[in-house]
N, C-alpha and C. Protein backbone atom coordinates (compact mmCIF):
# COMPACT_ATOMS: atom_id res chain seq x y z
N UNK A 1 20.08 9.69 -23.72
CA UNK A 1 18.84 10.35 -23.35
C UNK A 1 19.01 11.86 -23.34
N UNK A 2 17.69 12.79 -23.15
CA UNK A 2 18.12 13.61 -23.03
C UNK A 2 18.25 14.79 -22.26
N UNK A 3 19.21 15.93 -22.89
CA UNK A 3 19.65 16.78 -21.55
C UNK A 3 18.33 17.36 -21.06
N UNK A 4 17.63 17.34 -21.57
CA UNK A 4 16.38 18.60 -21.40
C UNK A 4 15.61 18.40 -20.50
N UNK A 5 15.90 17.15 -19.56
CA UNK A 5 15.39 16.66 -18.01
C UNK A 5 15.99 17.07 -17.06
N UNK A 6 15.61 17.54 -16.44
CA UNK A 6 16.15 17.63 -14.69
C UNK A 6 15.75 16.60 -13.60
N UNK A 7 16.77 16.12 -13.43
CA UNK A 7 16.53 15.25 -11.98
C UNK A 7 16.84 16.10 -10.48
N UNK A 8 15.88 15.91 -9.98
CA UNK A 8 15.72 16.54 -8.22
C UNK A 8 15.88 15.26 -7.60
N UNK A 9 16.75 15.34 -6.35
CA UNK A 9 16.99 14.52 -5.52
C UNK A 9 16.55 15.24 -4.38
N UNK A 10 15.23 14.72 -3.99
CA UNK A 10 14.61 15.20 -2.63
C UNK A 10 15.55 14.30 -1.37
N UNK A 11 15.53 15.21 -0.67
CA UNK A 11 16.38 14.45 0.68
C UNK A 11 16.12 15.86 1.99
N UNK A 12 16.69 14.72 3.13
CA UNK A 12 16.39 15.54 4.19
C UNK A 12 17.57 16.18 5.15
N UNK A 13 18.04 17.14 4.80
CA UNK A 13 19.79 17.47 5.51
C UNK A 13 19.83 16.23 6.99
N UNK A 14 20.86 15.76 7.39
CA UNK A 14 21.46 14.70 7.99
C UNK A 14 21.13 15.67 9.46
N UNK A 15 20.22 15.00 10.22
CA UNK A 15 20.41 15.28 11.35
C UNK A 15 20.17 14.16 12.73
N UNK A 16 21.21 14.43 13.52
CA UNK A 16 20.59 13.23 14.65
C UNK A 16 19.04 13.03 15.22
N UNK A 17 18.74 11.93 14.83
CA UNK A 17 17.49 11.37 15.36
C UNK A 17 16.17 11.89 14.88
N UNK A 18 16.21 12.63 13.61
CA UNK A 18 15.41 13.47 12.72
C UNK A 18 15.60 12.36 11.08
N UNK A 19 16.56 11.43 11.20
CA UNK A 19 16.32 10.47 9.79
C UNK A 19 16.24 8.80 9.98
N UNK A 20 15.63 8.41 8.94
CA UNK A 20 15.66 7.07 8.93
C UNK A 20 14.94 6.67 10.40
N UNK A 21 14.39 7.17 10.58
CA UNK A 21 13.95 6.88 12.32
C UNK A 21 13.57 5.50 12.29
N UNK A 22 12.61 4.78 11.64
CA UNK A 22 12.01 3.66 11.80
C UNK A 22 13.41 2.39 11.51
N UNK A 23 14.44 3.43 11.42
CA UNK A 23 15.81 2.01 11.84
C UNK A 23 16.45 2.22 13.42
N UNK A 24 15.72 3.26 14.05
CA UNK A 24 16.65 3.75 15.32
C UNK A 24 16.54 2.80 16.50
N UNK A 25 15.71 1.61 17.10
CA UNK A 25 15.46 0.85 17.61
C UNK A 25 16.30 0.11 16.91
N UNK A 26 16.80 -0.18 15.61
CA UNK A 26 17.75 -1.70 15.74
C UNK A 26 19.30 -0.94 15.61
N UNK A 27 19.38 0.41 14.93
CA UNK A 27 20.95 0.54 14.41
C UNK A 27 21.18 1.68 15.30
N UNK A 28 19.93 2.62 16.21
CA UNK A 28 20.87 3.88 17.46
C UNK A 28 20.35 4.77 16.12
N UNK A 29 20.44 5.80 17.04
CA UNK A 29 20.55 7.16 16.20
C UNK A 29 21.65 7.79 15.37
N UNK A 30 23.12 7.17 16.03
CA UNK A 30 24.10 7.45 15.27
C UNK A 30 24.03 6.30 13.73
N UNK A 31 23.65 5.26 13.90
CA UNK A 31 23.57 4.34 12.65
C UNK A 31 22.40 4.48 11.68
N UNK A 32 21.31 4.97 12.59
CA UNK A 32 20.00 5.43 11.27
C UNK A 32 20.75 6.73 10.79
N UNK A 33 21.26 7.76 11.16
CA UNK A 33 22.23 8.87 10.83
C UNK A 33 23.52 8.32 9.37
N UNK A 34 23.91 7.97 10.10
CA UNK A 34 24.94 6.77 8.87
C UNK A 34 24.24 6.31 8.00
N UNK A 35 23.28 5.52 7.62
CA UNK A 35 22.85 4.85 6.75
C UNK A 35 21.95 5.86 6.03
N UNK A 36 21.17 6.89 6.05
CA UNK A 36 20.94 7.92 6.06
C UNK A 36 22.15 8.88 4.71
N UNK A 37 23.18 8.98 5.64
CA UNK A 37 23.98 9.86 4.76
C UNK A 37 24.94 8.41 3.71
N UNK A 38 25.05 7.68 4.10
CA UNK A 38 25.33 7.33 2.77
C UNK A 38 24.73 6.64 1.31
N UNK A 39 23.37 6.46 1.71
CA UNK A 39 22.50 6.54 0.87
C UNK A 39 22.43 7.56 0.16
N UNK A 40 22.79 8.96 0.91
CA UNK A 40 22.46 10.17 0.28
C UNK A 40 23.64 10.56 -0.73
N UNK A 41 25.06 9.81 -0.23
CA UNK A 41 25.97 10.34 -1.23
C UNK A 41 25.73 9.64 -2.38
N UNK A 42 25.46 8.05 -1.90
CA UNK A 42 25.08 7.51 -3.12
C UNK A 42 24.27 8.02 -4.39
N UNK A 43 23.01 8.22 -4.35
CA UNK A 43 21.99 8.66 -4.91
C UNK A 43 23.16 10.44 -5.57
N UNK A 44 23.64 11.10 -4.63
CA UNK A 44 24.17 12.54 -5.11
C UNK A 44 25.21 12.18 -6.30
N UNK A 45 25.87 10.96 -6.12
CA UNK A 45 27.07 10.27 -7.06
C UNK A 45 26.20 9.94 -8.22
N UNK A 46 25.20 9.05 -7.91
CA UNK A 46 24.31 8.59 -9.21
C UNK A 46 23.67 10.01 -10.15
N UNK A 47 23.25 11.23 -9.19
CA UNK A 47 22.75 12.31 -10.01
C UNK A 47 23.38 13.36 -10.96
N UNK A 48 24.92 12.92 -10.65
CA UNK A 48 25.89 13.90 -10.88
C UNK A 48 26.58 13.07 -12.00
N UNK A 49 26.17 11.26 -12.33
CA UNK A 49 26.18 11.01 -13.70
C UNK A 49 25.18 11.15 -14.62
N UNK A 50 24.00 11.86 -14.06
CA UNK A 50 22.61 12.54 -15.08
C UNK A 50 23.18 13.17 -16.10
N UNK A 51 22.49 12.43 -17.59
CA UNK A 51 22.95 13.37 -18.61
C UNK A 51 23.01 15.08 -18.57
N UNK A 52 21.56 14.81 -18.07
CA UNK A 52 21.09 16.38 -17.45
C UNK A 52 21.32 17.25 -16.45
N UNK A 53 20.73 18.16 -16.69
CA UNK A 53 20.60 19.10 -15.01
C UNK A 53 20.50 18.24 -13.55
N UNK A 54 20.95 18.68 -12.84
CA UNK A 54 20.53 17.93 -11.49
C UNK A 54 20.72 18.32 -10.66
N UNK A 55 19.58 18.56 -9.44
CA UNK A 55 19.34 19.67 -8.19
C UNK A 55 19.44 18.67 -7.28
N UNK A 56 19.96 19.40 -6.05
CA UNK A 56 19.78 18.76 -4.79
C UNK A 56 18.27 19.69 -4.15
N UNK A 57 17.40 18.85 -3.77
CA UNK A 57 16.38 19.83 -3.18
C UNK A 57 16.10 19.34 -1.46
N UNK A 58 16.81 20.53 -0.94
CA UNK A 58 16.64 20.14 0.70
C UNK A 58 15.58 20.48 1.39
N UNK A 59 15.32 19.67 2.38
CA UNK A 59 13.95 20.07 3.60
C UNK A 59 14.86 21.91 4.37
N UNK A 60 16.28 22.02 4.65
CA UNK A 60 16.70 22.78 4.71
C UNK A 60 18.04 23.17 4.30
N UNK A 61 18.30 24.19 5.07
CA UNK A 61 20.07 24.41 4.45
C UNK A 61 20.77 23.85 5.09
N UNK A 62 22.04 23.39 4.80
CA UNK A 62 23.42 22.90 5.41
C UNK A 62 24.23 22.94 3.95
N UNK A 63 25.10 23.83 5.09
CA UNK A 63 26.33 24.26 3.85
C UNK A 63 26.80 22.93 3.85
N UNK A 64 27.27 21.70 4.43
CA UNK A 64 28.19 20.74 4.30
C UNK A 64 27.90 20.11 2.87
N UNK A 65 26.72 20.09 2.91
CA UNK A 65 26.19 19.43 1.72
C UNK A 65 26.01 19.87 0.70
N UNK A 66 25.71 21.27 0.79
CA UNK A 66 25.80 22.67 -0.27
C UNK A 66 27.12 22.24 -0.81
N UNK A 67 27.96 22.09 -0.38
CA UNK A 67 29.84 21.99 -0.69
C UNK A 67 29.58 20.26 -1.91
N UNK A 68 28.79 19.93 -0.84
CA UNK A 68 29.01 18.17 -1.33
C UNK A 68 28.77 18.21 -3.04
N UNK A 69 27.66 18.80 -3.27
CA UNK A 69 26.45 18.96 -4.34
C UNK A 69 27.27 20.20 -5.01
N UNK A 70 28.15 21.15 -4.81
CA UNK A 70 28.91 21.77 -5.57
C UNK A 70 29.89 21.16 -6.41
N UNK A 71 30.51 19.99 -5.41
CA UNK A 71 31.81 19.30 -6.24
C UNK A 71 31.39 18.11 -7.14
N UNK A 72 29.75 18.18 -6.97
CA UNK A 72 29.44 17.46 -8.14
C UNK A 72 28.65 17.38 -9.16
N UNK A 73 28.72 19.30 -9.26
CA UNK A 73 27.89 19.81 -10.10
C UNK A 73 26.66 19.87 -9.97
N UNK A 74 26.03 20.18 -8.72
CA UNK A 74 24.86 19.80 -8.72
C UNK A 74 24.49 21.27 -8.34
N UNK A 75 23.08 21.49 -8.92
CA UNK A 75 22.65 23.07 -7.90
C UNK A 75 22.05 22.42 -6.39
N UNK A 76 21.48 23.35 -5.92
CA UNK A 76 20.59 23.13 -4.95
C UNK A 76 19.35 24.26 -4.53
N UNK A 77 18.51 23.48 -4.49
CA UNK A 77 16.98 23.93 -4.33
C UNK A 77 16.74 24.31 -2.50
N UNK A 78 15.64 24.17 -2.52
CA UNK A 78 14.76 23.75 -0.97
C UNK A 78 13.34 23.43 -0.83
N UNK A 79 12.92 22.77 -0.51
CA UNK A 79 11.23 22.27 -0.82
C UNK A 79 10.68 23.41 -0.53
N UNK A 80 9.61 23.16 -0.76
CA UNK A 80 8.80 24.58 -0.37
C UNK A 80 7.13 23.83 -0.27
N UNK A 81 6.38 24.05 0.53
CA UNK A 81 5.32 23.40 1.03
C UNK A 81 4.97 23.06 2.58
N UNK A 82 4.05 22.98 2.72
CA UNK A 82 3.23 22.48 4.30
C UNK A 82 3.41 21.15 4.21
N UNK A 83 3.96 20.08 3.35
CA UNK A 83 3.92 18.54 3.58
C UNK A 83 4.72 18.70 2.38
N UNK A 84 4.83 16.85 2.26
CA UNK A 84 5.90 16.13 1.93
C UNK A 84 5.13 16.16 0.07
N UNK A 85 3.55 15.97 0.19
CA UNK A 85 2.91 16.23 -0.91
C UNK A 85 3.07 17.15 -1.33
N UNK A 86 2.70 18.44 -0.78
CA UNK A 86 2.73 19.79 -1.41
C UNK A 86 4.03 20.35 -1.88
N UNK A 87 5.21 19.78 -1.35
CA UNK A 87 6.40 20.00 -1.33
C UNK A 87 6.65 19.24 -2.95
N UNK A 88 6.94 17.95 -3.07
CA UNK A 88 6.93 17.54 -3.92
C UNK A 88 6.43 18.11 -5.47
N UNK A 89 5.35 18.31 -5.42
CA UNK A 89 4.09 19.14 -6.04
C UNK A 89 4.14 20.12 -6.84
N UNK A 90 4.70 21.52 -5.69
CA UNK A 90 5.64 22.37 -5.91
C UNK A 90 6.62 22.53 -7.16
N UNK A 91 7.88 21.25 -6.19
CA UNK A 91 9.03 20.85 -6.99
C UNK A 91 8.88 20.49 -8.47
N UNK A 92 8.02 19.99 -8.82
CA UNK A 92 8.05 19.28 -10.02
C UNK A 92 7.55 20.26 -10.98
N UNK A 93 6.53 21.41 -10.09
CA UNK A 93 5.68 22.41 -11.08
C UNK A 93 7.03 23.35 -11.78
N UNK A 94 7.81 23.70 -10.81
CA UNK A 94 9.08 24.48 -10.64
C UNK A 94 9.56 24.16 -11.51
N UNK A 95 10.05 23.11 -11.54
CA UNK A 95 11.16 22.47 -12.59
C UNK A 95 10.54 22.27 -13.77
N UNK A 96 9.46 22.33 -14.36
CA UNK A 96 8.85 22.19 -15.23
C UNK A 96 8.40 23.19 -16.09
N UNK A 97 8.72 24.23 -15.37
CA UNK A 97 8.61 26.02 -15.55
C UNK A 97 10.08 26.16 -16.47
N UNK A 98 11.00 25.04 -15.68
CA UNK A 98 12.36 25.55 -16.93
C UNK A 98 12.79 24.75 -17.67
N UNK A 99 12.70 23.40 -17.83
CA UNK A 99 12.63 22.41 -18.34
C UNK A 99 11.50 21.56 -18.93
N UNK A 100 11.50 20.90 -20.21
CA UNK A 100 10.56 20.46 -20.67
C UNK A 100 10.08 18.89 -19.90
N UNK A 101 11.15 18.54 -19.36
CA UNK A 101 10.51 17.54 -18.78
C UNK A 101 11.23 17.05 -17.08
N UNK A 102 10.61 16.54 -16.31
CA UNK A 102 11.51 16.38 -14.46
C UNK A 102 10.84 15.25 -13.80
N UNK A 103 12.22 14.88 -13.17
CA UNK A 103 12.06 13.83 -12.08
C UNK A 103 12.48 14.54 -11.05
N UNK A 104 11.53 13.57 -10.37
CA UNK A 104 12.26 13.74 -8.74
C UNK A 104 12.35 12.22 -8.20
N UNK A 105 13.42 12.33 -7.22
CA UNK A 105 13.86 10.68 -6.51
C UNK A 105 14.37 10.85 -5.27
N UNK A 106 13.42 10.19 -4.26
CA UNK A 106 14.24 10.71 -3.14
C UNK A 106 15.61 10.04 -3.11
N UNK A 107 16.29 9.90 -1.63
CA UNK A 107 17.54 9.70 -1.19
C UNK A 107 17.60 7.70 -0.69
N UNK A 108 16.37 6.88 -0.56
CA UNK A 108 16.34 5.90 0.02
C UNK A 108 16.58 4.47 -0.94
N UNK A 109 16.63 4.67 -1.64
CA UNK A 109 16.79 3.81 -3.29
C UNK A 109 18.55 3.02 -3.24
N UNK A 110 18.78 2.16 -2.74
CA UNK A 110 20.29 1.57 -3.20
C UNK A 110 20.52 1.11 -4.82
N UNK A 111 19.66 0.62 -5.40
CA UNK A 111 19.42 0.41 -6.42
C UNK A 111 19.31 1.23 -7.79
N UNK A 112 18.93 2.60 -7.63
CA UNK A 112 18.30 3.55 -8.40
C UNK A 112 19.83 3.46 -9.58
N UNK A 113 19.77 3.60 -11.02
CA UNK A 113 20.89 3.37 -11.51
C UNK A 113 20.60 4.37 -12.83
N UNK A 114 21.76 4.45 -13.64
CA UNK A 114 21.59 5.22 -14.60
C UNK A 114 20.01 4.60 -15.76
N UNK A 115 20.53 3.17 -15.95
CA UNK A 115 19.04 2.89 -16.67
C UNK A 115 17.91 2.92 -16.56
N UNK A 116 17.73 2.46 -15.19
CA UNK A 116 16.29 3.17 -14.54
C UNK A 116 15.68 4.41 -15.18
N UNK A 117 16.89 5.50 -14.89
CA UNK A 117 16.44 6.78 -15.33
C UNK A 117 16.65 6.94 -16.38
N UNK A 118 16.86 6.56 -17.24
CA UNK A 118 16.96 6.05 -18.84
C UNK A 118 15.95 5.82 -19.18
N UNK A 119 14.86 5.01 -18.96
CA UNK A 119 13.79 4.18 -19.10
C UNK A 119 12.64 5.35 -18.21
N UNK A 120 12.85 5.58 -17.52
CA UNK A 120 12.15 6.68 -17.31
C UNK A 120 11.79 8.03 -17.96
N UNK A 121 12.78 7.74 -18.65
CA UNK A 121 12.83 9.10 -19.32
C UNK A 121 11.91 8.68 -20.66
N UNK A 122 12.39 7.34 -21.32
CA UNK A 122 11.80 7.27 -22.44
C UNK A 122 10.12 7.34 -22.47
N UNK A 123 10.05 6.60 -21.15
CA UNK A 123 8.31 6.25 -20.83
C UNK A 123 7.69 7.93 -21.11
N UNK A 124 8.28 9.23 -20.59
CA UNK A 124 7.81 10.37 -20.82
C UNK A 124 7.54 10.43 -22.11
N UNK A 125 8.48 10.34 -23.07
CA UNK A 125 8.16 10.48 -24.40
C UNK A 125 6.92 9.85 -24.81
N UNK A 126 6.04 9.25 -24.16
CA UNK A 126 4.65 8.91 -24.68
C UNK A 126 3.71 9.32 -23.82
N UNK A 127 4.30 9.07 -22.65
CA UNK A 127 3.33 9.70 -21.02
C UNK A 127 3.47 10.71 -20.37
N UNK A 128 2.55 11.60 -20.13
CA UNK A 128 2.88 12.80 -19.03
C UNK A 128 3.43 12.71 -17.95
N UNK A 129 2.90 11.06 -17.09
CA UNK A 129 3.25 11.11 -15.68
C UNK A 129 4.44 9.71 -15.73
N UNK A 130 5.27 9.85 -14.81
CA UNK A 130 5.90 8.50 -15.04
C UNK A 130 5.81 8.34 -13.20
N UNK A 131 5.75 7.22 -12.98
CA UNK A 131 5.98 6.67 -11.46
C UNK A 131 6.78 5.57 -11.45
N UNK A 132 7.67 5.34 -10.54
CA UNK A 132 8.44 4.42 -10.29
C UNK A 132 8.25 3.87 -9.08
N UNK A 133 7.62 2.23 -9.36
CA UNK A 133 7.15 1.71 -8.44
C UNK A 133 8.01 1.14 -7.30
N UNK A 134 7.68 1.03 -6.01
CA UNK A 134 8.22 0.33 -5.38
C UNK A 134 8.26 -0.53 -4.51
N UNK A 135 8.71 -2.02 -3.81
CA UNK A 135 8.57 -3.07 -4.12
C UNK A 135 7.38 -3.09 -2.49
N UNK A 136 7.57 -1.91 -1.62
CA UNK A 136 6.28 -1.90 -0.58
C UNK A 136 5.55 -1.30 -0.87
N UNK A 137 4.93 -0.87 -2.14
CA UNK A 137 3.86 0.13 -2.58
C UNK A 137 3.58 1.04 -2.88
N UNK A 138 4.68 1.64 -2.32
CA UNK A 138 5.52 3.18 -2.65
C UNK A 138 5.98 3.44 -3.96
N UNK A 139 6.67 4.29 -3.93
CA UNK A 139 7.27 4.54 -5.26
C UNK A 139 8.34 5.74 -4.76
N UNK A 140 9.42 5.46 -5.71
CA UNK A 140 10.92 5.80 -5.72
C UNK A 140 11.34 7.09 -6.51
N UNK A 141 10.48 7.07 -7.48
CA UNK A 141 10.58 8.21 -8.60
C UNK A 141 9.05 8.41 -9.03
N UNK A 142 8.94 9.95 -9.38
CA UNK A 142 7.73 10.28 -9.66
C UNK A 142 7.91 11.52 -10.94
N UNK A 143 7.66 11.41 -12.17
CA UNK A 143 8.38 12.74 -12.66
C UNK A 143 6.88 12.95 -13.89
N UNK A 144 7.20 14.09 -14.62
CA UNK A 144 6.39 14.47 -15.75
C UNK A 144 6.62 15.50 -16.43
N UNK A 145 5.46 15.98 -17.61
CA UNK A 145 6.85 16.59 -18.81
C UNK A 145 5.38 18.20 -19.07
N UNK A 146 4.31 18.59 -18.16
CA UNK A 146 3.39 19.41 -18.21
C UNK A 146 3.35 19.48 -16.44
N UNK A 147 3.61 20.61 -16.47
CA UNK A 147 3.34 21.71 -15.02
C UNK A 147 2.18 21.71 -14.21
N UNK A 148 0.87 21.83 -15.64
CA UNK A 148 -0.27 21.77 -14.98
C UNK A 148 -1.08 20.34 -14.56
N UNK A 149 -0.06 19.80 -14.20
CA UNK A 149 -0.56 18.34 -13.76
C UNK A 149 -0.11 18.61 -12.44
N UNK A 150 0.90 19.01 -12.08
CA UNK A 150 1.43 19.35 -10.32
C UNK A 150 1.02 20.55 -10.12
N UNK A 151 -0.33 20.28 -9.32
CA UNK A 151 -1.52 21.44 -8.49
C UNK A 151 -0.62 21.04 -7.42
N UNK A 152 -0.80 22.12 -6.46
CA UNK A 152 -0.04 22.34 -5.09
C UNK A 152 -0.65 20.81 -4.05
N UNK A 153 -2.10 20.75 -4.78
CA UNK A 153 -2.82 19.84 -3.58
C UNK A 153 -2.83 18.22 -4.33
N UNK A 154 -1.83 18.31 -5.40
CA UNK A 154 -2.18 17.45 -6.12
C UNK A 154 -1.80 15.37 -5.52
N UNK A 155 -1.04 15.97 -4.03
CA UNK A 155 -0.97 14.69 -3.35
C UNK A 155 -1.48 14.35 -1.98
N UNK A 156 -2.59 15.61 -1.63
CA UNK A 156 -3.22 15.70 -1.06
C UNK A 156 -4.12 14.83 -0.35
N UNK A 157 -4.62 13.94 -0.71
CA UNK A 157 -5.37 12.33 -0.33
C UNK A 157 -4.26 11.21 -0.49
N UNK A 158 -3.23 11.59 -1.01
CA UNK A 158 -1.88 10.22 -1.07
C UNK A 158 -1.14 9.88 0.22
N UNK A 159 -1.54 8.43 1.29
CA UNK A 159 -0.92 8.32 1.98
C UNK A 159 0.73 8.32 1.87
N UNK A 160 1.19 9.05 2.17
CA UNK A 160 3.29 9.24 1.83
C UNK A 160 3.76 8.44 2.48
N UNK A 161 4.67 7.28 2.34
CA UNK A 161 5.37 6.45 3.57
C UNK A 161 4.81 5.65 3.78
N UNK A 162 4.08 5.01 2.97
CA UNK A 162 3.23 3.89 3.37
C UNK A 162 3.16 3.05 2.43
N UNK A 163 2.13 1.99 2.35
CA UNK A 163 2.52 0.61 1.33
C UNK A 163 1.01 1.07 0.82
N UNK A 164 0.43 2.22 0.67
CA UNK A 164 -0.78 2.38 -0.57
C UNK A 164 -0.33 3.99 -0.81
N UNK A 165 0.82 4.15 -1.01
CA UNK A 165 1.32 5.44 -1.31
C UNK A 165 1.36 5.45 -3.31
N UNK A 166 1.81 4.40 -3.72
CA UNK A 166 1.43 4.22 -5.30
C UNK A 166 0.12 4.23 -5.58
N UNK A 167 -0.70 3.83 -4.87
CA UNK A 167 -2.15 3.20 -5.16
C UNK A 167 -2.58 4.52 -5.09
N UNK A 168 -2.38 5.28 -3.97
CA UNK A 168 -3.22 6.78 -3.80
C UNK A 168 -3.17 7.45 -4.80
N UNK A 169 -1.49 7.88 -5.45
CA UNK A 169 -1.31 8.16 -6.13
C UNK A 169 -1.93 8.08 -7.55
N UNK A 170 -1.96 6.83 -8.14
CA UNK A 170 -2.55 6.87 -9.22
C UNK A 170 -4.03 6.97 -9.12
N UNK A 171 -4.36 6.91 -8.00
CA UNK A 171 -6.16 7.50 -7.94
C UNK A 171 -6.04 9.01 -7.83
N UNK A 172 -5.43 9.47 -7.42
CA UNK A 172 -5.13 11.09 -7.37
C UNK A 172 -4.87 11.95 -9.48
N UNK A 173 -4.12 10.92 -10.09
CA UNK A 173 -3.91 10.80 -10.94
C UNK A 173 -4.95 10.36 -12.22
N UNK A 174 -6.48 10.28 -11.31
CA UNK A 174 -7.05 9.64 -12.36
C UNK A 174 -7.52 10.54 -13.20
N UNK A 175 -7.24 11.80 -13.48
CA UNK A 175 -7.95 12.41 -14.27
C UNK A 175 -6.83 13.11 -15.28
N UNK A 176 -5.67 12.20 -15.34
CA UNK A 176 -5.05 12.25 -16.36
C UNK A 176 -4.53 11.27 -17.49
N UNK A 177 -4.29 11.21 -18.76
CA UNK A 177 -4.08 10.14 -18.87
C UNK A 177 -2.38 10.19 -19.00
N UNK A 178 -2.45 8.95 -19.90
CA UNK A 178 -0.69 8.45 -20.16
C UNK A 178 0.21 8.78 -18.57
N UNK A 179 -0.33 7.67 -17.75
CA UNK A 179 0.37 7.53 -16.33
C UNK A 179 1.01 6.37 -16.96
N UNK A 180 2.35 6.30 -16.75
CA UNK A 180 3.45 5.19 -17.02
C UNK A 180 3.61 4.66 -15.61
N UNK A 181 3.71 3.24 -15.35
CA UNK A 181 4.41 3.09 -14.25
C UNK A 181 5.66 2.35 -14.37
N UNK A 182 6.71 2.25 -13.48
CA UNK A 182 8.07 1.43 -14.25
C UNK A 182 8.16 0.63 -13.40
N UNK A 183 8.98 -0.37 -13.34
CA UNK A 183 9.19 -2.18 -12.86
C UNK A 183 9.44 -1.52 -11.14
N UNK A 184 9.22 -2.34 -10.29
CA UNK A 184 9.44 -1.78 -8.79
C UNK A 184 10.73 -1.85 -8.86
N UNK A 185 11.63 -1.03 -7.43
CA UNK A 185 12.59 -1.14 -7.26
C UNK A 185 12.74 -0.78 -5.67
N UNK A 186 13.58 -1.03 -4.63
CA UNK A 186 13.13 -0.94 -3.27
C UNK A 186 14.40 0.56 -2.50
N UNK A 187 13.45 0.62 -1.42
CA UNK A 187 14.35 1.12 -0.66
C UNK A 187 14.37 1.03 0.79
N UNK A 188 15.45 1.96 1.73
CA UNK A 188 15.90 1.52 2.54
C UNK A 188 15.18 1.76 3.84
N UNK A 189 14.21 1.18 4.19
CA UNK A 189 13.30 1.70 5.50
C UNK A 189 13.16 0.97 7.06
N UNK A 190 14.00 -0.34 6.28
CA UNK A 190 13.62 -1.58 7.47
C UNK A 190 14.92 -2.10 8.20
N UNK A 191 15.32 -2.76 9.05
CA UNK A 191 16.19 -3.19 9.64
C UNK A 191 16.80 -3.96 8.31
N UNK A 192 15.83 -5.01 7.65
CA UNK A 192 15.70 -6.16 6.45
C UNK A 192 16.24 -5.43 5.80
N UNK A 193 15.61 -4.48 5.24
CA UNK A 193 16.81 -3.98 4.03
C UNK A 193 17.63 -3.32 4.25
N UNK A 194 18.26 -2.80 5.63
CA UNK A 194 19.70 -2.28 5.31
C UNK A 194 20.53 -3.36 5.28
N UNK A 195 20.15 -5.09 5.48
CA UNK A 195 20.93 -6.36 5.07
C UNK A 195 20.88 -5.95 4.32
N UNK A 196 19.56 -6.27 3.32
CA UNK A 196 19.68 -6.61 1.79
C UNK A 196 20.97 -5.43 1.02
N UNK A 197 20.66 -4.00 1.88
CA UNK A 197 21.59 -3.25 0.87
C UNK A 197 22.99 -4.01 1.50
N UNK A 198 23.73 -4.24 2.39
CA UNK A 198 25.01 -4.48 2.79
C UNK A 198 25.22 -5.65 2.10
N UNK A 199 24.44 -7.10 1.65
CA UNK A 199 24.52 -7.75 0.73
C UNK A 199 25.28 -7.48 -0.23
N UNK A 200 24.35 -6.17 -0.86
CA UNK A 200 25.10 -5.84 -2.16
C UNK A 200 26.09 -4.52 -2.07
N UNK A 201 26.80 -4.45 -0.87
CA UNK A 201 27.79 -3.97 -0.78
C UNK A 201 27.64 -2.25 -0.89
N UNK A 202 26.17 -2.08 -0.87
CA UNK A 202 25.92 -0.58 -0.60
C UNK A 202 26.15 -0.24 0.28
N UNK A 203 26.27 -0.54 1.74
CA UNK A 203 25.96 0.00 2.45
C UNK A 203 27.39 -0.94 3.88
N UNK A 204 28.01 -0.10 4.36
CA UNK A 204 29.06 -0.95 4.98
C UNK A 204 28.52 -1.92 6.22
């Protein structure tokens, strides 16, 4: 595939009782913290086999991770926006300013793999927007290959974090065409799936 994509890995620097919250009632704050950061190396390991460019883009700074994302070639960004929409939004306009075509993926994905983003990439080659669905409604990856499709307000009516967060989306989206969407894939939000990830040995 090719280099001329940038992948952004949105994530939120590791802080106590500020991540993964909706696991802190079954795993403590120190274990939503844990599961949290190693999701995040995961996903940083998976970005740093991107053919392409690949940014870390933080809610803020922490050198620890600045270091992390150095030793694996990665740059690093920082969102920029009043919300998680506008932020996003932003990001993608940005990256699209230097590159002909960008994803972004957050940090919650055990699954997310080189083919995925393979297949993502190709879907651009016919579609502006690509979304990557996911298996509560959400979506995992969101990328596109024209700037002026990410308006600042452009997720503005999209419930974020929720199970009609795809659905918003592509109604937000309706006034473009060639929206790709790709096969679901899940991530890590529930007590249930930090089994399912330890199942498959993601997650200790």
């Amino acid at each position: 595939m090719s280099s001329d994509t940038l992948l952004m890995v949105f994530a939120r620097a590791p802080r106590l009782g500020q991540v993964k919250t909706r696991l802190v009632p079954a795993l403590g704050e120190q274990g939503a913290l844990a599961v949290h950061q190693r999701l995040l190396d995961r996903t940083l390991t998976e970005a740093a086999a991107f053919p392409g460019p690949a940014r870390l883009m933080l809610d803020r700074p922490d050198q620890a991770l600045a270091r992390r994302a150095a030793t694996l070639n990665l740059s690093v960004g920082y969102q920029e926006g009043a919300d998680l929409g506008e932020r996003m939004a932003r990001a993608l306009a940005a990256g699209l300013a230097d590159y002909p075509r960008a994803l972004l993926v957050g940090c919650d994905c055990p699954v997310l793999d080189q083919a995925y983003l393979a297949l993502a990439q190709e879907r651009l080659e016919r579609g502006r927007v690509v979304l990557g669905a996911s298996e509560d409604g959400g979506f995992v990856l969101v990328g596109g290959r024209d700037a002026a499709v990410w308006r600042a307000d452009r997720f503005a009516r999209v419930r974020l974090g929720g199970g009609y967060a795809l659905a918003d989306t592509l109604v937000a989206l309706n006034d473009e065409s060639g929206v790709e969407v790709l096969p679901p894939l899940w991530d890590v939000d529930r007590p249930e799936d930090v089994r399912r990830a330890r199942n498959l040995g993601v997650l200790p």
